[in-house]
C-alpha atoms as a PDB file:
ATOM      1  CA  UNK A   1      -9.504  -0.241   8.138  1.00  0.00           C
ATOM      2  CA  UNK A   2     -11.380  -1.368  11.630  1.00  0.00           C
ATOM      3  CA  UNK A   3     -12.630  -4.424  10.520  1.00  0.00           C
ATOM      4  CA  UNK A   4     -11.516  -7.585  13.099  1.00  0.00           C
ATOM      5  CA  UNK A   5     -10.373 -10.989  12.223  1.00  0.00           C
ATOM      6  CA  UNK A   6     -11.906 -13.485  13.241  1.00  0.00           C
ATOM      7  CA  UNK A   7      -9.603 -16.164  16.098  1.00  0.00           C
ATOM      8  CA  UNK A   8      -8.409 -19.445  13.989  1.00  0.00           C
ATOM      9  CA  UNK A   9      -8.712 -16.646  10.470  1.00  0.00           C
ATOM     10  CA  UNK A  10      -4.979 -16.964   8.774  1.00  0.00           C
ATOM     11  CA  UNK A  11      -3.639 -13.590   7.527  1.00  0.00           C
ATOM     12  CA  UNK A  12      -0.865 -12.177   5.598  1.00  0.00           C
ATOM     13  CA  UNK A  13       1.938  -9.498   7.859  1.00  0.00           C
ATOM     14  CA  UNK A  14       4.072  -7.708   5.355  1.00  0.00           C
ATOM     15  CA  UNK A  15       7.102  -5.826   5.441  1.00  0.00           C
ATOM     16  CA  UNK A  16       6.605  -2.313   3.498  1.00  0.00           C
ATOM     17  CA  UNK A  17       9.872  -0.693   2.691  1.00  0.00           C
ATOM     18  CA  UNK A  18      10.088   1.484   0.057  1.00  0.00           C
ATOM     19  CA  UNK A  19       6.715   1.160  -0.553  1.00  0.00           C
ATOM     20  CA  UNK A  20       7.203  -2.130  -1.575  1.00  0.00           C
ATOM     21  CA  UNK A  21       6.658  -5.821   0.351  1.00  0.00           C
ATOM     22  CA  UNK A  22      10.223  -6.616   1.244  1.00  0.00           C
ATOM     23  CA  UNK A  23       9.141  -9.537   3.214  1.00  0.00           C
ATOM     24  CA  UNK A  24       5.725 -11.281   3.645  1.00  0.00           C
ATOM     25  CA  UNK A  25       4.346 -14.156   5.278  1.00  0.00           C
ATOM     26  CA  UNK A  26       1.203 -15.854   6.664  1.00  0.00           C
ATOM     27  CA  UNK A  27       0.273 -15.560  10.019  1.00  0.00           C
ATOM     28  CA  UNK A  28      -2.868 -17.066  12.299  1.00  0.00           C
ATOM     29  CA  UNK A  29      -5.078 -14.938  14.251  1.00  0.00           C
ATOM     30  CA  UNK A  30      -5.433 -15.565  17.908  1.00  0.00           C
ATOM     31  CA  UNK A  31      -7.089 -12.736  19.000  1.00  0.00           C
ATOM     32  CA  UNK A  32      -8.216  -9.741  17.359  1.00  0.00           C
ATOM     33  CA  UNK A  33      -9.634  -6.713  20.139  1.00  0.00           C
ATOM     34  CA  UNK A  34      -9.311  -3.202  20.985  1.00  0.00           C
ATOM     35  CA  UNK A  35      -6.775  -4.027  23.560  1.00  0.00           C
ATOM     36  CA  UNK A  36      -3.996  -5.827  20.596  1.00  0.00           C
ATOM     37  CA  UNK A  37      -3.998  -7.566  17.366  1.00  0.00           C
ATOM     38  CA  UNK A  38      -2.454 -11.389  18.316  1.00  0.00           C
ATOM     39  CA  UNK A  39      -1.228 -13.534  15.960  1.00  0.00           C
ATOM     40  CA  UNK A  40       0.893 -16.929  15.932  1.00  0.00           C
ATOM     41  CA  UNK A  41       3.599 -17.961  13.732  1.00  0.00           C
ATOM     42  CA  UNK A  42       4.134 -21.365  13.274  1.00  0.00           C
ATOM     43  CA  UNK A  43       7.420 -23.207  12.491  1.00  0.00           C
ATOM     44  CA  UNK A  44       7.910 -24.121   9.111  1.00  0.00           C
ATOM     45  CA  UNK A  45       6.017 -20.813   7.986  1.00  0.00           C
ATOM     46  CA  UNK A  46       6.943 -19.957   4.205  1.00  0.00           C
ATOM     47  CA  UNK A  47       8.776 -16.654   3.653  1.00  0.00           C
ATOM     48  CA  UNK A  48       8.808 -14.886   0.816  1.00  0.00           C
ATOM     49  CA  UNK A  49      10.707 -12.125  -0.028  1.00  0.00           C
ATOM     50  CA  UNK A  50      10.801  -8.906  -2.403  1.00  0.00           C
ATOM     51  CA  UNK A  51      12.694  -8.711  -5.245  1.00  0.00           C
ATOM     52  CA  UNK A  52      14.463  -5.527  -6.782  1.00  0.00           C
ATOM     53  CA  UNK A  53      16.350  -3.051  -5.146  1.00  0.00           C
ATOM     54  CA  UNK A  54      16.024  -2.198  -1.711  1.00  0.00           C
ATOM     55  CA  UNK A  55      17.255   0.883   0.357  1.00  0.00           C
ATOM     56  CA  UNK A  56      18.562  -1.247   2.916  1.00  0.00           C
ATOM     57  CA  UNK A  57      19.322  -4.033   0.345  1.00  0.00           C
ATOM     58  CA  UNK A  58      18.319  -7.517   0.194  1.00  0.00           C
ATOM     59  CA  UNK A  59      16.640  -9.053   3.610  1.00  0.00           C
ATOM     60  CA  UNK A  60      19.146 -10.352   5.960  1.00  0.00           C
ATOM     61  CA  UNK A  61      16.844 -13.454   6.207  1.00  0.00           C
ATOM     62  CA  UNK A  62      17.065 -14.398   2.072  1.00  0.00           C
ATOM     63  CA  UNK A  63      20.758 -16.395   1.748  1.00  0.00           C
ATOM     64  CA  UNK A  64      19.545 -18.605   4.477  1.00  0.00           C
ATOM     65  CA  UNK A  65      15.826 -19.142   5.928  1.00  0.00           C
ATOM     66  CA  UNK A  66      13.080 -19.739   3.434  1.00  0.00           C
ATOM     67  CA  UNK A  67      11.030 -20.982   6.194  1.00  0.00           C
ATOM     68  CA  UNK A  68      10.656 -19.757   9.727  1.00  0.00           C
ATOM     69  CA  UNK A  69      12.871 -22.398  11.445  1.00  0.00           C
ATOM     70  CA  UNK A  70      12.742 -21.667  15.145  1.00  0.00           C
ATOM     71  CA  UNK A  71       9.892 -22.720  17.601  1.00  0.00           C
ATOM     72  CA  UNK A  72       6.656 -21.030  17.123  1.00  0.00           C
ATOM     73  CA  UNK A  73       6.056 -17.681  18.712  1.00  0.00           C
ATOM     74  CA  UNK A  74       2.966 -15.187  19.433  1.00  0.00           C
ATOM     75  CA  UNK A  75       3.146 -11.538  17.825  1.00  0.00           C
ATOM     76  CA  UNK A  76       0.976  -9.365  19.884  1.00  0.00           C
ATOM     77  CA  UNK A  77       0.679  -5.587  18.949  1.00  0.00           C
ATOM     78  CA  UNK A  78      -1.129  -2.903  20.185  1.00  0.00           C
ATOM     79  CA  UNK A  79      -2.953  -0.060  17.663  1.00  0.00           C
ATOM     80  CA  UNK A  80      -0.858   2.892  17.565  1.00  0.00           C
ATOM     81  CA  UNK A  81       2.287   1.447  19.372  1.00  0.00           C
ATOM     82  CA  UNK A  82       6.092   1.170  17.726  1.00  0.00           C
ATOM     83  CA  UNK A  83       6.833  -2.133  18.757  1.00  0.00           C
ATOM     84  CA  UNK A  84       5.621  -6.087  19.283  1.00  0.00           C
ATOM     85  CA  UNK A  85       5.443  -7.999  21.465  1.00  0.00           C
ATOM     86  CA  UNK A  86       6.605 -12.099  21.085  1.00  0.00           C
ATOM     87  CA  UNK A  87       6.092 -14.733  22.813  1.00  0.00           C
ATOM     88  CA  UNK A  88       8.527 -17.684  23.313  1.00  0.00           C
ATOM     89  CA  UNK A  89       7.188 -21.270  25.195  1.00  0.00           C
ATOM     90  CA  UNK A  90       9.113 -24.924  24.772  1.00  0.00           C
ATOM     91  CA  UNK A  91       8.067 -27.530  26.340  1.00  0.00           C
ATOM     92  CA  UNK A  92       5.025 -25.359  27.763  1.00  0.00           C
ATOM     93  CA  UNK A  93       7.072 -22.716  29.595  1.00  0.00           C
ATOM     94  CA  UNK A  94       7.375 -19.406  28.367  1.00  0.00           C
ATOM     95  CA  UNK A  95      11.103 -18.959  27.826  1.00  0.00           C
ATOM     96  CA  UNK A  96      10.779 -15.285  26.947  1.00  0.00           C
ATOM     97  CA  UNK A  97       9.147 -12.048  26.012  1.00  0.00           C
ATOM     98  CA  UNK A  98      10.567 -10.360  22.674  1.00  0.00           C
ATOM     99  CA  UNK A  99      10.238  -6.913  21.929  1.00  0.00           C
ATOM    100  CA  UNK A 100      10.343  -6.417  18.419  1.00  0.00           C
ATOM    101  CA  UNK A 101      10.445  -2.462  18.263  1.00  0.00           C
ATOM    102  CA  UNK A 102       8.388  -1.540  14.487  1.00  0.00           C
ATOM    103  CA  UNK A 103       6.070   0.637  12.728  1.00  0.00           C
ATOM    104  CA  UNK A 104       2.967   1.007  13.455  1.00  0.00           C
ATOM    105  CA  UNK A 105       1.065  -1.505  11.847  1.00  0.00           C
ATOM    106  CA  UNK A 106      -1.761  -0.785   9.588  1.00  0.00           C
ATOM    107  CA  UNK A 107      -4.742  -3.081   8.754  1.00  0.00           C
ATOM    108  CA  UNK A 108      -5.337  -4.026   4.824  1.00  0.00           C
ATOM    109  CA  UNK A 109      -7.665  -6.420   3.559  1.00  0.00           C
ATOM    110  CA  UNK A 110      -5.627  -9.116   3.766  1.00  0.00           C
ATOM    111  CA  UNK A 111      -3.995  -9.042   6.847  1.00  0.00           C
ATOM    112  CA  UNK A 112      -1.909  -6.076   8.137  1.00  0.00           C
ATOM    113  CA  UNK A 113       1.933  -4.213   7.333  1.00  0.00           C
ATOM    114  CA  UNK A 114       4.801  -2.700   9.713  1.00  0.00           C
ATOM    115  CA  UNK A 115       8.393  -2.901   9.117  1.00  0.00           C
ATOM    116  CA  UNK A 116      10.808  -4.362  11.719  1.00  0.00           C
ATOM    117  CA  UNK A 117      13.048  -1.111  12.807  1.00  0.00           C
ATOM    118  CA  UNK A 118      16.123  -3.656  13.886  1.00  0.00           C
ATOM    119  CA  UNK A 119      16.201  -3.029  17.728  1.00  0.00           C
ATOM    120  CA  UNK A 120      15.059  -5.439  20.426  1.00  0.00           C
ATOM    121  CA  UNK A 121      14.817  -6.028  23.875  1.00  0.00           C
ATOM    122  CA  UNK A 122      14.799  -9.938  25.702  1.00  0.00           C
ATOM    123  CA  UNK A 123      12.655 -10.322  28.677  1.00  0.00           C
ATOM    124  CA  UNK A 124      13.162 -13.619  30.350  1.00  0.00           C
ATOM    125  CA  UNK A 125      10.488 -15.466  31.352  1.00  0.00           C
ATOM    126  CA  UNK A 126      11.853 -16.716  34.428  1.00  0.00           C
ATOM    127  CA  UNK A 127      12.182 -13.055  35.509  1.00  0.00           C
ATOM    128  CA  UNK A 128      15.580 -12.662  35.082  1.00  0.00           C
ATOM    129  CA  UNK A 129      16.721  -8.624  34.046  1.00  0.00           C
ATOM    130  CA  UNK A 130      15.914  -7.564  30.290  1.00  0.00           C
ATOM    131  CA  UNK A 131      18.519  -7.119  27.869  1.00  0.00           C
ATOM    132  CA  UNK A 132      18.940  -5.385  24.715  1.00  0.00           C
ATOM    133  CA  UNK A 133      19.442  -6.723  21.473  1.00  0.00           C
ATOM    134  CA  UNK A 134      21.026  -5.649  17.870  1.00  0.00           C
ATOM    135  CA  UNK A 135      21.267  -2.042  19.351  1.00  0.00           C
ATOM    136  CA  UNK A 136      24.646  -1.899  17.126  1.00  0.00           C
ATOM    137  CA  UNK A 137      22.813  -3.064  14.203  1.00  0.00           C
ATOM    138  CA  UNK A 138      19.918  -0.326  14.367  1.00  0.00           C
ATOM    139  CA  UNK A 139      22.925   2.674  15.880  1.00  0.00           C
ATOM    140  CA  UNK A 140      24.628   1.458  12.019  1.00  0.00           C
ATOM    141  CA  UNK A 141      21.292   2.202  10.356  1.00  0.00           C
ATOM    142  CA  UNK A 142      20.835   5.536  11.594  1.00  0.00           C
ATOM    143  CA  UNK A 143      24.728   6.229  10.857  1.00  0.00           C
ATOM    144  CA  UNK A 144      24.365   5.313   6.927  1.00  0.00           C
ATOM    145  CA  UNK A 145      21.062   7.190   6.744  1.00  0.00           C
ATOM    146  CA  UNK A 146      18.586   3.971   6.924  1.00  0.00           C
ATOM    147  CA  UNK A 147      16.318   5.965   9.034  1.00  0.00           C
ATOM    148  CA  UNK A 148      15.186   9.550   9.197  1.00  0.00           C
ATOM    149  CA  UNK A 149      15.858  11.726  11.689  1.00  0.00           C
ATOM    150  CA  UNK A 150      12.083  11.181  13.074  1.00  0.00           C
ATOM    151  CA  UNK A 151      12.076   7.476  12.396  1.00  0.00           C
ATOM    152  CA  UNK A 152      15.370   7.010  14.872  1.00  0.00           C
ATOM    153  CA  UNK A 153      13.820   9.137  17.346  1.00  0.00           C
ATOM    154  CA  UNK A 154      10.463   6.998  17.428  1.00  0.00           C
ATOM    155  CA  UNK A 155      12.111   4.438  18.045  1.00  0.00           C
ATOM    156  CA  UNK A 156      14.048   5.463  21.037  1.00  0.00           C
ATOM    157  CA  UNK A 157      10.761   6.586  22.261  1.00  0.00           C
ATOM    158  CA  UNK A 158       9.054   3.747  21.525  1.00  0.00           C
ATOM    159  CA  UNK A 159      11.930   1.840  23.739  1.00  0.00           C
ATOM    160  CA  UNK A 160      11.559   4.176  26.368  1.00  0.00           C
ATOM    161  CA  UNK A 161       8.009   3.435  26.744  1.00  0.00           C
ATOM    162  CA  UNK A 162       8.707  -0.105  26.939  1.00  0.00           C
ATOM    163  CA  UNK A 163      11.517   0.164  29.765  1.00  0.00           C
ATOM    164  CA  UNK A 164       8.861   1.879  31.389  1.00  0.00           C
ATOM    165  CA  UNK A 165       6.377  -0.477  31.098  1.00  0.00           C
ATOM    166  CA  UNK A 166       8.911  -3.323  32.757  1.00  0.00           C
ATOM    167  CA  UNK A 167      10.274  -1.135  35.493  1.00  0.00           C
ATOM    168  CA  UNK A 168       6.914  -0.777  36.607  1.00  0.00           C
ATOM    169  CA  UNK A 169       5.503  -3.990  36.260  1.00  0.00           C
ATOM    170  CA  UNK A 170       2.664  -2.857  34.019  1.00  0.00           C
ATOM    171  CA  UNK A 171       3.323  -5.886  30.826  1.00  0.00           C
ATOM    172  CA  UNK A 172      -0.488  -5.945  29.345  1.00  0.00           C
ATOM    173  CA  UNK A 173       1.251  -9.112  27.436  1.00  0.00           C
ATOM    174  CA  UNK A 174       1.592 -11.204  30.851  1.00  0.00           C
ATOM    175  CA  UNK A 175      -2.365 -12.132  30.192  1.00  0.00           C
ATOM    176  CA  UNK A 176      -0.445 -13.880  27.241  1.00  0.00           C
ATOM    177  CA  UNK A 177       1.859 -15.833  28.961  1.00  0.00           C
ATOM    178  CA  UNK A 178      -0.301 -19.122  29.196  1.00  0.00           C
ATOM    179  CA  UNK A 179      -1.400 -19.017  26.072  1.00  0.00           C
ATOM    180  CA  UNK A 180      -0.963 -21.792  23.901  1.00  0.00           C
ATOM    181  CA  UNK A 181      -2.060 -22.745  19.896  1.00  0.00           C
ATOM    182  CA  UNK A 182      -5.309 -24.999  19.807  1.00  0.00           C
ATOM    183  CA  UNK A 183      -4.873 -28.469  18.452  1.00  0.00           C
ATOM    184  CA  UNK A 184      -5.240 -28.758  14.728  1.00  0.00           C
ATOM    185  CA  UNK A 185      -3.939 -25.290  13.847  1.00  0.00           C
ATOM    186  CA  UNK A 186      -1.461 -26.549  11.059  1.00  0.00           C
ATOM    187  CA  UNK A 187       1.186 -24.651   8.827  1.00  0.00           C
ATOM    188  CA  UNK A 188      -0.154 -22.132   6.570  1.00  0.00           C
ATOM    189  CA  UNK A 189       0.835 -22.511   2.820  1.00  0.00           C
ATOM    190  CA  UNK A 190       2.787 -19.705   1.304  1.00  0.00           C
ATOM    191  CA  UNK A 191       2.142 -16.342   0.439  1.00  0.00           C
ATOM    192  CA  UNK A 192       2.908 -14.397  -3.165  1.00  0.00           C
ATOM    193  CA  UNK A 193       3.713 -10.750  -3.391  1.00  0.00           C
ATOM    194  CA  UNK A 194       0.850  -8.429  -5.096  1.00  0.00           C
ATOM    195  CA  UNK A 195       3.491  -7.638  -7.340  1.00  0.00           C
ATOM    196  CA  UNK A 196       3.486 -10.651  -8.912  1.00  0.00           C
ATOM    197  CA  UNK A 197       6.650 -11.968  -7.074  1.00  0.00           C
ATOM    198  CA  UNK A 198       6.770 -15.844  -5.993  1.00  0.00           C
ATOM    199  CA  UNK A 199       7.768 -17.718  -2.942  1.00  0.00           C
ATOM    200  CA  UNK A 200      11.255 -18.620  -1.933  1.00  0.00           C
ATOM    201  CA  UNK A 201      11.500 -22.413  -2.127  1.00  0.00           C
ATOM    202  CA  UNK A 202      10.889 -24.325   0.493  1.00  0.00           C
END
């Protein structure tokens, strides 16, 4: 699906596992190019979540954030790539780059899907060294069978790629960094499932 969306457009990013939205919310678009797919999620976003069984069980989110409760932050992803790329500011300064290593996404009609694949890595935006994050949590996955062989291995590569991309100072996100969400871009309302699930309350 090539078609773009249009800057100010809000769209739906869902997260397919199983074959099945596991978790879903509404995102706006600020930016939409052959270079990345940008979008902005605002505090106070609605989350809704899949019901049924799970392979990896119930999201870690569901017992306690029906909303997305920290500061507001810019997802920018590239076609093809395994990860995301987020952007952090308060009080107007960008506090830090997150890499949110994921599948692919793919474009649907309503917005686009991926799946988070647990690890990240912290780039400070004062320039301070990277860090990694939840590497234990995504080492367990692959342990109990979470991920595939393949899946495990694309995401180490996908890391490596980004490593490189730091080490050599070549971050296509730093034309991000003073980004900031136009005036009057308020909270989207919540999103149902296409399976006929509903919201989590707010």
């Amino acid at each position: 699906m090539d078609t773009r969306f249009r800057e100010g457009e809000v769209i739906v990013r869902r997260e397919m596992l199983d074959g099945r939205e596991w978790l879903v919310y509404p995102v706006r678009v600020a930016g939409d190019d052959e270079h990345a797919l940008a979008v902005y999620l605002a505090q106070g976003t609605p989350l809704t979540f899949g019901r049924g069984d799970f392979r990896w069980g119930p999201h870690t989110w569901l017992e306690f954030a029906h909303v997305w409760q920290s500061s507001g932050v810019l997802q920018l992803q590239r076609p093809g790539e395994g990860y995301a790329v987020w952007g952090r500011w308060e009080s107007g300064e960008l506090c830090e780059w997150y890499v949110n290593f994921q599948a692919p996404y793919a474009r649907t009609e309503r917005g686009f899907d991926t799946l988070d694949h647990e690890l990240d890595l912290v780039i400070p935006g004062d320039g301070s060294p990277y860090r990694w994050k939840d590497v234990e949590h995504f080492e367990e996955r692959v342990r109990t069978g979470g991920f595939t062989s393949r899946e495990a291995a694309a995401v180490r590569t996908a890391a490596a790629r980004v490593v490189d991309l730091v080490e050599r100072g070549e971050c296509w996100w730093e034309r991000w960094r003073e980004w900031t969400p136009p005036a009057g871009w308020d909270v989207p309302g919540p999103v149902a499932l296409t399976d006929g699930g509903t919201p989590a309350a707010r």
